[in-house]
N, C-alpha and C. Protein backbone atom coordinates (compact mmCIF):
# COMPACT_ATOMS: atom_id res chain seq x y z
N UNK A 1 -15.66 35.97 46.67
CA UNK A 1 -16.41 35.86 45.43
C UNK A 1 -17.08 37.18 45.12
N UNK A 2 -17.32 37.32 43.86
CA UNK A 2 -18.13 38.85 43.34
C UNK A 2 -19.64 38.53 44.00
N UNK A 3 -20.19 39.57 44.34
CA UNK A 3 -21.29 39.78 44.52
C UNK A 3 -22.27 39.56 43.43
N UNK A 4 -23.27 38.83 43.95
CA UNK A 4 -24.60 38.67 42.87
C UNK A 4 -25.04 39.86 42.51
N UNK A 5 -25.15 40.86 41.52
CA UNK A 5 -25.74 42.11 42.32
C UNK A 5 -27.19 41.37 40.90
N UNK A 6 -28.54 41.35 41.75
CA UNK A 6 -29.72 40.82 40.68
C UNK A 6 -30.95 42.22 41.14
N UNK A 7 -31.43 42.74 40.47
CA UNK A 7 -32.60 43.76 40.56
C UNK A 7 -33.79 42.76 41.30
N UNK A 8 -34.05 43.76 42.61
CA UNK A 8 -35.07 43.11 43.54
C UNK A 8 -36.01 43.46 43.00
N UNK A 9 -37.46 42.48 43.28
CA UNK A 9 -38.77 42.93 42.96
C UNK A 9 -39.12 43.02 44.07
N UNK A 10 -38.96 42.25 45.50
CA UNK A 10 -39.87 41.78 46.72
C UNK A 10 -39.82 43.51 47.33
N UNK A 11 -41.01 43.73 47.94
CA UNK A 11 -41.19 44.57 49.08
C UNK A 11 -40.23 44.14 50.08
N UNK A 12 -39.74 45.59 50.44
CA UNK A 12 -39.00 45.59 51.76
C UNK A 12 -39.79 44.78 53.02
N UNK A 13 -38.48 43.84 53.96
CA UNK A 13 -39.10 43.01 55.07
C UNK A 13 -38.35 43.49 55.77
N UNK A 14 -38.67 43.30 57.54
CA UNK A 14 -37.84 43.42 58.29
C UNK A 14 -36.51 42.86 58.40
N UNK A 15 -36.04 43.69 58.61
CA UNK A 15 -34.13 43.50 58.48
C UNK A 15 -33.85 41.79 59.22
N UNK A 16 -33.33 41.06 58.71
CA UNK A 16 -32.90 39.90 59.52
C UNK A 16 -31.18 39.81 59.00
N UNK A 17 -30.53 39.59 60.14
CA UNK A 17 -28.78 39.26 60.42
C UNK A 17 -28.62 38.60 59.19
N UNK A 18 -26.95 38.46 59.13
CA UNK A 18 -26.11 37.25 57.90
C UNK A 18 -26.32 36.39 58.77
N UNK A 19 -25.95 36.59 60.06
CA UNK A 19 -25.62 35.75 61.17
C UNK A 19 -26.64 34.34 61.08
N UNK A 20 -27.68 35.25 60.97
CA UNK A 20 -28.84 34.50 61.40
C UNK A 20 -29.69 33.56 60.60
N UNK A 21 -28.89 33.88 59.20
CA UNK A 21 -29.35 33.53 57.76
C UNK A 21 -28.25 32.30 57.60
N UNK A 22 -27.20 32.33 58.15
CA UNK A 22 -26.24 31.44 57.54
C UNK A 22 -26.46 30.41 58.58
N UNK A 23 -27.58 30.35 59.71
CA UNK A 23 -28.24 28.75 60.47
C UNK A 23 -29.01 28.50 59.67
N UNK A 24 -29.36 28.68 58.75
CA UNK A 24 -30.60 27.96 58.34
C UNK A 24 -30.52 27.35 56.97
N UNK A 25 -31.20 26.20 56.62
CA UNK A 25 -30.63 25.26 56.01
C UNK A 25 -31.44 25.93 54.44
N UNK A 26 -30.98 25.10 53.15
CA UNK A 26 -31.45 25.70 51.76
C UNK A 26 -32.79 26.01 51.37
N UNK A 27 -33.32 24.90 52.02
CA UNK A 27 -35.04 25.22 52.02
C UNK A 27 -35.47 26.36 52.68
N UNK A 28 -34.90 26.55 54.12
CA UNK A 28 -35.11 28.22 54.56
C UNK A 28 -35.23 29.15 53.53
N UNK A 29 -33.60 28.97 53.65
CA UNK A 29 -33.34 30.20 52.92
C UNK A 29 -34.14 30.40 51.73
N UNK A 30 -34.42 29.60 50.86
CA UNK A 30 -35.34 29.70 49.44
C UNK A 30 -36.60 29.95 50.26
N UNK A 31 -37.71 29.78 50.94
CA UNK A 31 -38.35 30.21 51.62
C UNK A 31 -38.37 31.38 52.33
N UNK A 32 -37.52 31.55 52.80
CA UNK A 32 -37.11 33.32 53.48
C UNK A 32 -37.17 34.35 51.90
N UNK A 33 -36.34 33.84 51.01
CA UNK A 33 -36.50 34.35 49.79
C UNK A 33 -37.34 35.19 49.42
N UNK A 34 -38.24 34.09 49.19
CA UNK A 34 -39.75 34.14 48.52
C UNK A 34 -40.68 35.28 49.35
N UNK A 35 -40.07 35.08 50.50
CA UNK A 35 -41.48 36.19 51.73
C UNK A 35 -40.65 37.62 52.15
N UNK A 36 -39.75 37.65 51.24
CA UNK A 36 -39.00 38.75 50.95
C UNK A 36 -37.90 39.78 51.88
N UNK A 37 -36.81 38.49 52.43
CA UNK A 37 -36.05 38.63 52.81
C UNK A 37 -34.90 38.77 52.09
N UNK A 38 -34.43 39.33 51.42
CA UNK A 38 -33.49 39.72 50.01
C UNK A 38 -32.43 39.22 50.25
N UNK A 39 -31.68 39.17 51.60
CA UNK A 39 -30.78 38.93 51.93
C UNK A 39 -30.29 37.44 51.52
N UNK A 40 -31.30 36.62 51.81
CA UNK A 40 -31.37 35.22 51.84
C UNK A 40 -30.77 34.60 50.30
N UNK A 41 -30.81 35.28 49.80
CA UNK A 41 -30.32 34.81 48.31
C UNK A 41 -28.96 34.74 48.13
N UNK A 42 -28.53 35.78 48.84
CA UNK A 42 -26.85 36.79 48.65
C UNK A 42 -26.21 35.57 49.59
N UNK A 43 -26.73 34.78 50.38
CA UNK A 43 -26.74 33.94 51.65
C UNK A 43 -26.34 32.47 50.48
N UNK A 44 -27.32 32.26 49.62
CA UNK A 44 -27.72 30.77 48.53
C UNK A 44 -26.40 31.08 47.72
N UNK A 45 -26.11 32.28 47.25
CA UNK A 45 -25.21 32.13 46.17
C UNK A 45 -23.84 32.31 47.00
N UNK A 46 -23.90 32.89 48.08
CA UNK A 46 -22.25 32.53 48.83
C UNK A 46 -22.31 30.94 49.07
N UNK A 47 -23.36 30.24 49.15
CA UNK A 47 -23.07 29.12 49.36
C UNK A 47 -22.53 27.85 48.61
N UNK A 48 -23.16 28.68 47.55
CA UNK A 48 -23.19 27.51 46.49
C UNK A 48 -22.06 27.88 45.38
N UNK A 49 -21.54 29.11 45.74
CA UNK A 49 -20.64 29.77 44.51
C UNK A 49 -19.41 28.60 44.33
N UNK A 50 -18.42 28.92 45.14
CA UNK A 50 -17.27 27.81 45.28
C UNK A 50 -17.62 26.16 44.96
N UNK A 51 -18.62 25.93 45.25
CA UNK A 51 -18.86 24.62 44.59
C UNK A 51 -18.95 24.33 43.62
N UNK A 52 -19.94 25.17 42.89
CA UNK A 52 -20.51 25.61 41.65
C UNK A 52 -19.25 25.41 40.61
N UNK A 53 -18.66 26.49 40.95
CA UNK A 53 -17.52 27.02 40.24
C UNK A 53 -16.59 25.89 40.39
N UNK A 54 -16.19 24.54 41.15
CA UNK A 54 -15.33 24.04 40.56
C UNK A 54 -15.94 22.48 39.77
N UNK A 55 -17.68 22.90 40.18
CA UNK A 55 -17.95 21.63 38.82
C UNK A 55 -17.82 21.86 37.84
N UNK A 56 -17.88 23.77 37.75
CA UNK A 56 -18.07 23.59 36.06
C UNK A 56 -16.80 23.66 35.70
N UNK A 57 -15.76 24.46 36.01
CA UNK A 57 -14.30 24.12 35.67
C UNK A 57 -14.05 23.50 35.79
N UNK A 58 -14.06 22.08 36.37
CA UNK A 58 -13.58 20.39 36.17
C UNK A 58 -14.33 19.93 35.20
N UNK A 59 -15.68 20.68 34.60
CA UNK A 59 -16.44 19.90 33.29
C UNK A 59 -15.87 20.48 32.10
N UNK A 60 -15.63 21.93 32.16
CA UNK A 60 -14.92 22.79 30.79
C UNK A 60 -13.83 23.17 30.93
N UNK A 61 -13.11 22.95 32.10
CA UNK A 61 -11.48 23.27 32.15
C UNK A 61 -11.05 24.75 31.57
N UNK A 62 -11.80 25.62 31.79
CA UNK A 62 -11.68 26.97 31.77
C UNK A 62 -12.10 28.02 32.55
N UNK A 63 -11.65 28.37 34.00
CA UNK A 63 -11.99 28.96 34.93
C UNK A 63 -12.39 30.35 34.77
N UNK A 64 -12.09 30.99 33.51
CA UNK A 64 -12.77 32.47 33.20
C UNK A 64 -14.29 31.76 33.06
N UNK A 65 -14.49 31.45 32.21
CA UNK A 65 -15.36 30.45 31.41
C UNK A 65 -16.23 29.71 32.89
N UNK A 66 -16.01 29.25 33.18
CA UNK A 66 -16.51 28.62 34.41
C UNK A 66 -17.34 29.67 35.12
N UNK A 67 -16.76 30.67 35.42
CA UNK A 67 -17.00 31.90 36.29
C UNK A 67 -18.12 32.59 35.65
N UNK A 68 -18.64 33.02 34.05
CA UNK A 68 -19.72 32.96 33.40
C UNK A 68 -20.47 32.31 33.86
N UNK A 69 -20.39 31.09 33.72
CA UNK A 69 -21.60 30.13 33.82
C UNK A 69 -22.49 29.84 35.39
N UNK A 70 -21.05 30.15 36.27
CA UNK A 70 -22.00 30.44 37.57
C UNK A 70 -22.62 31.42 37.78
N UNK A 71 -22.28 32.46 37.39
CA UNK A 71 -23.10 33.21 37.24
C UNK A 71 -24.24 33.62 36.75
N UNK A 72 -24.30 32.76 35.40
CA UNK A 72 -25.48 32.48 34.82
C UNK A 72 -26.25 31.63 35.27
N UNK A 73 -26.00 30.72 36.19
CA UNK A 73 -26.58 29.80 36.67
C UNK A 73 -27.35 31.12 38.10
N UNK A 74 -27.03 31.54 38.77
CA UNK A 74 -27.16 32.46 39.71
C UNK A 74 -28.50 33.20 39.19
N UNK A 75 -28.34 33.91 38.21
CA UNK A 75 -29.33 34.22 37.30
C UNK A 75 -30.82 33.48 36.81
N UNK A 76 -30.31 32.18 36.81
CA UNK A 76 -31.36 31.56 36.10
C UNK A 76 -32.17 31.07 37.66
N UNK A 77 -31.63 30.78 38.37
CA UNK A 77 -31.83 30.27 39.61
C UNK A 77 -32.80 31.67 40.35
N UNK A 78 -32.02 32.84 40.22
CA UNK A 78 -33.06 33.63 40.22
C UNK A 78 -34.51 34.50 40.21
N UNK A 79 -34.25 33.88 38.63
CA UNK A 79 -35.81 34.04 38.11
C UNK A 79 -36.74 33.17 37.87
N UNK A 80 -36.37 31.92 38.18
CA UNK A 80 -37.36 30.65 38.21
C UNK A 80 -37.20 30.25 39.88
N UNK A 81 -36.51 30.86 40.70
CA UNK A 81 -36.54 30.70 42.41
C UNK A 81 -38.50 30.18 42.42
N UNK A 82 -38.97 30.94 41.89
CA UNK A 82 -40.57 30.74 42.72
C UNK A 82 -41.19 29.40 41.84
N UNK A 83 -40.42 28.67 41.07
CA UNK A 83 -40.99 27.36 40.48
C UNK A 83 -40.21 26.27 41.57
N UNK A 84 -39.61 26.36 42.43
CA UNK A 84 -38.40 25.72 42.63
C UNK A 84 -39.42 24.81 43.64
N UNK A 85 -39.76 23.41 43.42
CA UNK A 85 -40.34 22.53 44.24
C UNK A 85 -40.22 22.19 45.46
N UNK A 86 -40.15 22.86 46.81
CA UNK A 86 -39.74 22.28 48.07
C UNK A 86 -39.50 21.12 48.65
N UNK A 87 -40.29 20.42 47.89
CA UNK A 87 -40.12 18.68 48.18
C UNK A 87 -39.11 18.15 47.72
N UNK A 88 -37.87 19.18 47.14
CA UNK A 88 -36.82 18.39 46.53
C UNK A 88 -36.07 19.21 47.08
N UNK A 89 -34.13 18.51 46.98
CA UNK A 89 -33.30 19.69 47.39
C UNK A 89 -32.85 20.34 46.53
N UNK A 90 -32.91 21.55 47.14
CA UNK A 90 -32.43 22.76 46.71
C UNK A 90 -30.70 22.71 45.89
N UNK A 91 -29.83 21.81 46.72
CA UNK A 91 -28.56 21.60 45.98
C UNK A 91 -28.29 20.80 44.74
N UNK A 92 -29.79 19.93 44.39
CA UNK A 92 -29.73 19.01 42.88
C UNK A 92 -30.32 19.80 42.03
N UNK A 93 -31.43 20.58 42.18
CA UNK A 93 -32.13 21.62 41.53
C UNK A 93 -30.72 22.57 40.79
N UNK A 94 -29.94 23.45 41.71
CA UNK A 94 -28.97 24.09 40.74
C UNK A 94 -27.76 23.46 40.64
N UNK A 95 -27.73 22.32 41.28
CA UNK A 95 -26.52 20.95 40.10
C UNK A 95 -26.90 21.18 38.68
N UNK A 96 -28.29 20.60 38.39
CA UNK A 96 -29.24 20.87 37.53
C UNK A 96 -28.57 21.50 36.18
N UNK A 97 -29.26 22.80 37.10
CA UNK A 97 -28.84 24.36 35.88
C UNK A 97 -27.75 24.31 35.94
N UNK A 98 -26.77 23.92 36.64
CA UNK A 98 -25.24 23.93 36.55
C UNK A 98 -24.54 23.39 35.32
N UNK A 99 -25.20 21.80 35.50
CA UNK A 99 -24.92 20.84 34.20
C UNK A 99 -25.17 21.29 33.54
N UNK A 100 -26.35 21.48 33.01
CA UNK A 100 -26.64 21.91 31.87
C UNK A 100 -26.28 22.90 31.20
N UNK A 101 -25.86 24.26 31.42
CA UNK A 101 -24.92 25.32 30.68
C UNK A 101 -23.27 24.38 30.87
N UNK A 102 -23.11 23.55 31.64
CA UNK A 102 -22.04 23.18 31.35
C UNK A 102 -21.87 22.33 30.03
N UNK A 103 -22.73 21.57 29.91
CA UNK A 103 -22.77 20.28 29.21
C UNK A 103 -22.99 21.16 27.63
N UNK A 104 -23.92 22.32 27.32
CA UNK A 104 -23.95 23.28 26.51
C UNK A 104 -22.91 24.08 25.79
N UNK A 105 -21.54 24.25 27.06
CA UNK A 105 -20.35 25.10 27.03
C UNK A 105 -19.68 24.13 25.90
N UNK A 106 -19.66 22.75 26.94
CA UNK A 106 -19.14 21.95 25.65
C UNK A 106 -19.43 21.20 24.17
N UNK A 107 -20.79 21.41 23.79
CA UNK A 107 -21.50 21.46 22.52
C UNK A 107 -20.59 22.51 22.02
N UNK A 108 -20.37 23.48 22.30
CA UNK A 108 -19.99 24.75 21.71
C UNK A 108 -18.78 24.56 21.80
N UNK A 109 -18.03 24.06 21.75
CA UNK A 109 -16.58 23.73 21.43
C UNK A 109 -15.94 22.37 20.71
N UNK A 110 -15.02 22.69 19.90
CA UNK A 110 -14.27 21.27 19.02
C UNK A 110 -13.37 21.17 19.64
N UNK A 111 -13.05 21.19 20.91
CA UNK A 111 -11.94 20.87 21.86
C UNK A 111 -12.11 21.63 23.43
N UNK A 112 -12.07 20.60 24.21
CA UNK A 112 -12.23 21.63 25.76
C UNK A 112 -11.51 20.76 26.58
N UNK A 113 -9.47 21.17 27.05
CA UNK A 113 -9.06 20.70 28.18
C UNK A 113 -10.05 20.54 29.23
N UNK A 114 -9.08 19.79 30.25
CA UNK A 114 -10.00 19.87 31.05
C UNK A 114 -8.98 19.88 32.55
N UNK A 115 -9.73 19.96 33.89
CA UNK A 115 -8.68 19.74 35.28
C UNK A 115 -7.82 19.08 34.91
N UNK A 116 -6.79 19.63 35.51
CA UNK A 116 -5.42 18.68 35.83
C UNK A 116 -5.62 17.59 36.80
N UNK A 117 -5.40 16.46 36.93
CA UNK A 117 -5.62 15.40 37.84
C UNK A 117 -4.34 15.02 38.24
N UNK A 118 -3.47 14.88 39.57
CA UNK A 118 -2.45 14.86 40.09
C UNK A 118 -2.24 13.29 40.11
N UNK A 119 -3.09 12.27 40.94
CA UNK A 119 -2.93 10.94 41.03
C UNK A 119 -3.77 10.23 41.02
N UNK A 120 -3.65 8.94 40.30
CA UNK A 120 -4.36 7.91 39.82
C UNK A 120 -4.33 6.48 40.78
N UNK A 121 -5.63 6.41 41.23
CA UNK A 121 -5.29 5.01 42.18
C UNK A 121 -5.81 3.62 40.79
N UNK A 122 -5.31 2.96 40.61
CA UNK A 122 -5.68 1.74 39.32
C UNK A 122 -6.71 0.79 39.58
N UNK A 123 -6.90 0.53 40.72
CA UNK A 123 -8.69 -0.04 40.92
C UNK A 123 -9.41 0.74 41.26
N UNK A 124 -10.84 0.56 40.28
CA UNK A 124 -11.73 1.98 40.28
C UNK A 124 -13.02 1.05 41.64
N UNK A 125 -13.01 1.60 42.98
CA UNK A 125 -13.50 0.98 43.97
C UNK A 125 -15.44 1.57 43.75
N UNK A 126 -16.14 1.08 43.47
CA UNK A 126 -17.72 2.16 43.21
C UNK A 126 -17.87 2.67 44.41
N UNK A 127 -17.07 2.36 45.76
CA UNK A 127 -17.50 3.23 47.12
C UNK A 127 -16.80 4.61 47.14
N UNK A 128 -15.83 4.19 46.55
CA UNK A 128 -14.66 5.40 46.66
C UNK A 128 -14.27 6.52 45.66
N UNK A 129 -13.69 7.57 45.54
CA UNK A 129 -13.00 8.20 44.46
C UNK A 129 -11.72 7.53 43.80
N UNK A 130 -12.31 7.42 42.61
CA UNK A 130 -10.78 6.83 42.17
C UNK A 130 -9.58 7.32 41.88
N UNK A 131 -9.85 9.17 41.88
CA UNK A 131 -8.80 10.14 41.74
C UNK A 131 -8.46 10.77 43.30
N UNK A 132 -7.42 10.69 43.91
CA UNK A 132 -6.90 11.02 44.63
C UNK A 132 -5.60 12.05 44.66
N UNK A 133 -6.30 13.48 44.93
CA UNK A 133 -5.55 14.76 45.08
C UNK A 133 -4.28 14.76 45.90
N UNK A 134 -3.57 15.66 45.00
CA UNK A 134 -2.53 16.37 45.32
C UNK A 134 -2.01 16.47 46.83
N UNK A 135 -0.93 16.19 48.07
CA UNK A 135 -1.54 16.15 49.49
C UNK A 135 0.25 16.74 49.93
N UNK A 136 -0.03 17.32 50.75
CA UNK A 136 1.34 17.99 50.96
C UNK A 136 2.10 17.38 51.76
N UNK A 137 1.56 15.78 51.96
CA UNK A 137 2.49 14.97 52.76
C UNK A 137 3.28 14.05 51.59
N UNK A 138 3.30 14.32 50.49
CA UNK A 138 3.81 13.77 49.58
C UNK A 138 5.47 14.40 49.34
N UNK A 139 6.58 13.14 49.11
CA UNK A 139 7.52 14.30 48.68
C UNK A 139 7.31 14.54 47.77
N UNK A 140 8.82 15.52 47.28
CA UNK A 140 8.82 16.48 45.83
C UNK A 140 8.84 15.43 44.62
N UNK A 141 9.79 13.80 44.99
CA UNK A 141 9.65 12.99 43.88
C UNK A 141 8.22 12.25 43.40
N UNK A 142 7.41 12.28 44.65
CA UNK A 142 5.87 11.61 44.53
C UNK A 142 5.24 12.71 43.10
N UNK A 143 5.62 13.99 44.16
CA UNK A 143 4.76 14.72 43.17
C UNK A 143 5.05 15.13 41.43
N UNK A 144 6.37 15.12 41.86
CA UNK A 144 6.67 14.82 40.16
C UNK A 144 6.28 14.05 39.38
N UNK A 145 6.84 12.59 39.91
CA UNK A 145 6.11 11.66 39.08
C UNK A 145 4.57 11.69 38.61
N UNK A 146 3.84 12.39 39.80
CA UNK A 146 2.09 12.74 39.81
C UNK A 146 1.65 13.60 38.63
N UNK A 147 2.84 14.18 38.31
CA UNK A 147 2.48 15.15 37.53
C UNK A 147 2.46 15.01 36.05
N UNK A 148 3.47 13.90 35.97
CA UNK A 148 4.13 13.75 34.69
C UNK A 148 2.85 12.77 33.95
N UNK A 149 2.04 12.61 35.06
CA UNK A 149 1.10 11.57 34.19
C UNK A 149 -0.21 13.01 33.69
N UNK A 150 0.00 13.95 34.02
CA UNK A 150 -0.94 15.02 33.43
C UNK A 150 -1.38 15.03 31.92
N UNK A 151 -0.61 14.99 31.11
CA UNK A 151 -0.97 15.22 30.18
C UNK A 151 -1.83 13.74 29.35
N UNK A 152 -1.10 12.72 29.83
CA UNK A 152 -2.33 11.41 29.72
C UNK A 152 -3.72 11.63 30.33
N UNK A 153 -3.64 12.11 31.45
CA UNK A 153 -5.11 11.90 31.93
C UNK A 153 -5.61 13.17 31.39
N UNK A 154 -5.34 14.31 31.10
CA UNK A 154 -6.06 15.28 30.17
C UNK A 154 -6.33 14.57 29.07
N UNK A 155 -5.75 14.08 28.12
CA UNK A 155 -6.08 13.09 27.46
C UNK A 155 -7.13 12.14 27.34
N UNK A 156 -7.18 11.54 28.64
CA UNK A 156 -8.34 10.37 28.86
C UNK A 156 -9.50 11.42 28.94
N UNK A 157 -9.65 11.67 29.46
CA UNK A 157 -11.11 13.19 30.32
C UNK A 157 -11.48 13.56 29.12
N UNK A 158 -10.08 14.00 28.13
CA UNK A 158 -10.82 14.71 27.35
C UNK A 158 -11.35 14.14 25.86
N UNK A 159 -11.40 12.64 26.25
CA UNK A 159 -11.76 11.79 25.05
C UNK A 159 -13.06 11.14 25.36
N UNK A 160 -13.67 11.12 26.73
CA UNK A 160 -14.28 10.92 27.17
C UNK A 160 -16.02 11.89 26.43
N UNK A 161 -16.78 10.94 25.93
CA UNK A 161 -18.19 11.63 25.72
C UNK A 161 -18.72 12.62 26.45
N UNK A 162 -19.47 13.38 26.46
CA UNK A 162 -19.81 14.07 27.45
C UNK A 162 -20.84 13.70 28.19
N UNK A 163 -21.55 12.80 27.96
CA UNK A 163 -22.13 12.67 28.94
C UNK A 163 -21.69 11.16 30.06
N UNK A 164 -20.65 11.00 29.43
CA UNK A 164 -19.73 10.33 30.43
C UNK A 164 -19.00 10.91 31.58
N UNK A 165 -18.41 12.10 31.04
CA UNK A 165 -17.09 12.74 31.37
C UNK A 165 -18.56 13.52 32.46
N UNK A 166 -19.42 14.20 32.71
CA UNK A 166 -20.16 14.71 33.49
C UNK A 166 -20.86 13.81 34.73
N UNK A 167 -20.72 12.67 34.91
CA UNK A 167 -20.93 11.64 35.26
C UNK A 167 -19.92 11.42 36.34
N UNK A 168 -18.66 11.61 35.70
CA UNK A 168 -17.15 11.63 35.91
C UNK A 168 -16.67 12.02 36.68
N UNK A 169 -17.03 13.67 36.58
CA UNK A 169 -16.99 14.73 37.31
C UNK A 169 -17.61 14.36 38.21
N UNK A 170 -19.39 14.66 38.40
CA UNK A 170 -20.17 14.14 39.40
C UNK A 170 -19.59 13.92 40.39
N UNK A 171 -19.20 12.25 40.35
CA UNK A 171 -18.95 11.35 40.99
C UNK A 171 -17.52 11.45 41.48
N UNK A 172 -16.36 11.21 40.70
CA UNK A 172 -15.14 11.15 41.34
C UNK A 172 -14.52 12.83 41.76
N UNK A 173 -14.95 13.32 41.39
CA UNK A 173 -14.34 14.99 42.11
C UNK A 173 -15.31 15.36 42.65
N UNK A 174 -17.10 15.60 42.60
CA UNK A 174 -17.57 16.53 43.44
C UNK A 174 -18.46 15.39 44.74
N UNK A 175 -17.97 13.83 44.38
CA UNK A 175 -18.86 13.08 45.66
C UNK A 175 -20.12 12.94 45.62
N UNK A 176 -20.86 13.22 44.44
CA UNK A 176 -21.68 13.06 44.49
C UNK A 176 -22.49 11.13 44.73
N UNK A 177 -23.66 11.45 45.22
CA UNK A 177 -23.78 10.09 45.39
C UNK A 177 -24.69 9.42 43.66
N UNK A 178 -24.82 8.01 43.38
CA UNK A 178 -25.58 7.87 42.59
C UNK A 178 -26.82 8.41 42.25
N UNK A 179 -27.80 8.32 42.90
CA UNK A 179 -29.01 8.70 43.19
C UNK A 179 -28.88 10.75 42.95
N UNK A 180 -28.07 11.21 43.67
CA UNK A 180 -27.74 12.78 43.16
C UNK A 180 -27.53 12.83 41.69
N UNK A 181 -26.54 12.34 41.29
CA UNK A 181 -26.39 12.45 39.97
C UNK A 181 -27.57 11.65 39.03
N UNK A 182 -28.37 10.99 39.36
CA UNK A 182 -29.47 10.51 38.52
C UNK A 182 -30.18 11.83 38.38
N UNK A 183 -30.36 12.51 39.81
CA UNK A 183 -31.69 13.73 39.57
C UNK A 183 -31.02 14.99 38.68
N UNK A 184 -29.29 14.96 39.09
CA UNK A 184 -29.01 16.32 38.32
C UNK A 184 -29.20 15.96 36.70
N UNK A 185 -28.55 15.21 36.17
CA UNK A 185 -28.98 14.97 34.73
C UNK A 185 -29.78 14.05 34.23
N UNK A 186 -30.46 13.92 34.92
CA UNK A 186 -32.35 13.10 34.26
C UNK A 186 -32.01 11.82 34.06
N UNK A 187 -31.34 11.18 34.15
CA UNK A 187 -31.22 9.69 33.71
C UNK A 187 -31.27 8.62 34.74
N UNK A 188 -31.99 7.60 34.26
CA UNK A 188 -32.02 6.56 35.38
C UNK A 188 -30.46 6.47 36.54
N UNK A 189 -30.57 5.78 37.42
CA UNK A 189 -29.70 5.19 37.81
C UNK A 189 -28.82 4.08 37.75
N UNK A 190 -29.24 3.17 37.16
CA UNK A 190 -28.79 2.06 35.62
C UNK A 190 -27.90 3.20 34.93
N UNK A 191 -28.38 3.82 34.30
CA UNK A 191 -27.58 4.28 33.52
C UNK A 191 -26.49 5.17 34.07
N UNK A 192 -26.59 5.94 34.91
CA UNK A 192 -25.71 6.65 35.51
C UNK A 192 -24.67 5.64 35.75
N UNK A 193 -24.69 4.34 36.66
CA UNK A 193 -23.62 3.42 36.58
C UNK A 193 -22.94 2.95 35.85
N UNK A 194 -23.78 2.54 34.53
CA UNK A 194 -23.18 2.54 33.26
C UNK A 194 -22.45 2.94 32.21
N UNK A 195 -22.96 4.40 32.39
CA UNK A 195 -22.10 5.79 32.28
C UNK A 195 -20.40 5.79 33.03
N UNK A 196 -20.59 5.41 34.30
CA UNK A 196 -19.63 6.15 34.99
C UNK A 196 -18.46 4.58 34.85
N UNK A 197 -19.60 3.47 34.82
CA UNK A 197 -18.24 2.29 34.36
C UNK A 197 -17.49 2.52 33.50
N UNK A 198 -18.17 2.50 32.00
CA UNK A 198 -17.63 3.03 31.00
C UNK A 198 -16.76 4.05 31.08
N UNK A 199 -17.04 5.41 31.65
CA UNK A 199 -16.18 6.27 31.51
C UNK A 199 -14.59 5.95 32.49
N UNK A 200 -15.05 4.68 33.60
CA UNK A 200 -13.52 4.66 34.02
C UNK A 200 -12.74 4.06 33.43
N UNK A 201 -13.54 2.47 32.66
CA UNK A 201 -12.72 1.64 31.84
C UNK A 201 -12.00 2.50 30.86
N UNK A 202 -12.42 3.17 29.99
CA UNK A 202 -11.55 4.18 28.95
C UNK A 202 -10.42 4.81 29.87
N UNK A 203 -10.84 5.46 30.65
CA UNK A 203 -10.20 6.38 31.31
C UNK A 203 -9.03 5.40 31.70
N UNK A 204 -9.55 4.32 32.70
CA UNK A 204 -8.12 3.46 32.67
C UNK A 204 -7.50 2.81 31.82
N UNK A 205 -7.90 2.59 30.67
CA UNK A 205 -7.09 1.87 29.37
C UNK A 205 -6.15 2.47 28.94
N UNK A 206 -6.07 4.03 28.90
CA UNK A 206 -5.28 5.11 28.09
C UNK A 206 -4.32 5.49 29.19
N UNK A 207 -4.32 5.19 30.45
CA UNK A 207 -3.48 5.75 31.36
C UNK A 207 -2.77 4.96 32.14
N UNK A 208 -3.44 3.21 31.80
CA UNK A 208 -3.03 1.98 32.61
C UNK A 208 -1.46 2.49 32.20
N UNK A 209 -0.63 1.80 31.62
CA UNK A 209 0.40 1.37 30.79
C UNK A 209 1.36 2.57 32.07
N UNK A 210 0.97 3.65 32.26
CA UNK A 210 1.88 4.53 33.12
C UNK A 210 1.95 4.53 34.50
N UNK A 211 1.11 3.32 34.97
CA UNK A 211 0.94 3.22 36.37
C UNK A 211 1.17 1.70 36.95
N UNK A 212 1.74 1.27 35.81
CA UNK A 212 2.86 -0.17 35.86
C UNK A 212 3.89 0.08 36.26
């Protein structure tokens, strides 16, 4: 990944390892931060980059585009680091800022593909993911057929509200649990379920018919 490069304010601290930075858990590190260990940041955003980067390209389906926004998120995370509440985690906090320039990206557009989704399991289980990836124990005819349903489920995703389709994401690609996704986008937990029913029923109505 590119380097964060962000203009330090903190006074120089004694030198501490990557080594030694990459044991310690998010609250550290945002804490090491703050008492001006510089390093510790370069530590937060290797961590969180790759993740980052494929919520928001599974929310806007544009990986240049995606790659902005983590970065901007990197940024924003930055300069509000010293508001950042310890009593909460550190990984819903920039879910957070994540969503939100995501959910923004797509205000700003009258059309936004989205991930390709390889395979569709037809009962949506609430313990489980109901999209199940691409797996190289599949043969070449599995995967064809997997594929050919692409352009339906771009379809479904991308008919999907947005604050469904983020919900969507959340939950069936990044695992998130209920309760996570309540704190990243502010809404009860009622509703988050409600959200994410809805968004499968659609999702399976438009794609049932191809998995008969």
């Amino acid at each position: 990944m590119a380097k964060i490069r962000l203009r330090q304010t903190q006074a120089p601290v004694e030198r501490v390892s990557r080594s030694d930075l990459k044991e310690l858990d998010d609250a550290a590190l945002v804490a090491a931060y703050l008492a001006g260990t510089r390093l510790a940041f370069q530590e937060l955003a290797e961590r969180y980059h790759t993740r980052l980067l494929n919520f928001i390209y599974r929310t806007i389906g544009d990986r240049d585009r995606a790659e902005d926004l983590v970065q901007e998120t990197f940024v924003r995370v930055y300069r509000h680091l010293h508001r950042f509440d310890p009593t909460k985690k550190f990984s819903t906090w920039i879910y957070t800022i994540a969503s939100n320039l995501a959910k923004n990206e797509l205000r700003n557009r009258s059309r936004n593909p989205m991930v390709l989704f390889q395979a569709i399991k037809k009962n949506w289980d609430a313990d489980h993911r109901p999209l199940q990836w691409e797996d190289s124990t599949y043969s070449p005819d599995d995967l064809f057929r997997k594929r050919q349903l692409r352009e339906q489920v771009e379809k479904a995703v991308t008919e999907l509200p947005e604050h469904h389709r983020v919900v969507f994401v959340l939950r069936e690609m990044d695992g998130k649990t209920y309760e996570e996704i309540s704190d990243i986008t502010g809404v009860t937990l009622g509703t988050v379920k409600s959200r994410l029913n809805r968004a499968r029923n659609r999702f399976a109505l438009i794609i049932g018919p191809m998995l008969e």
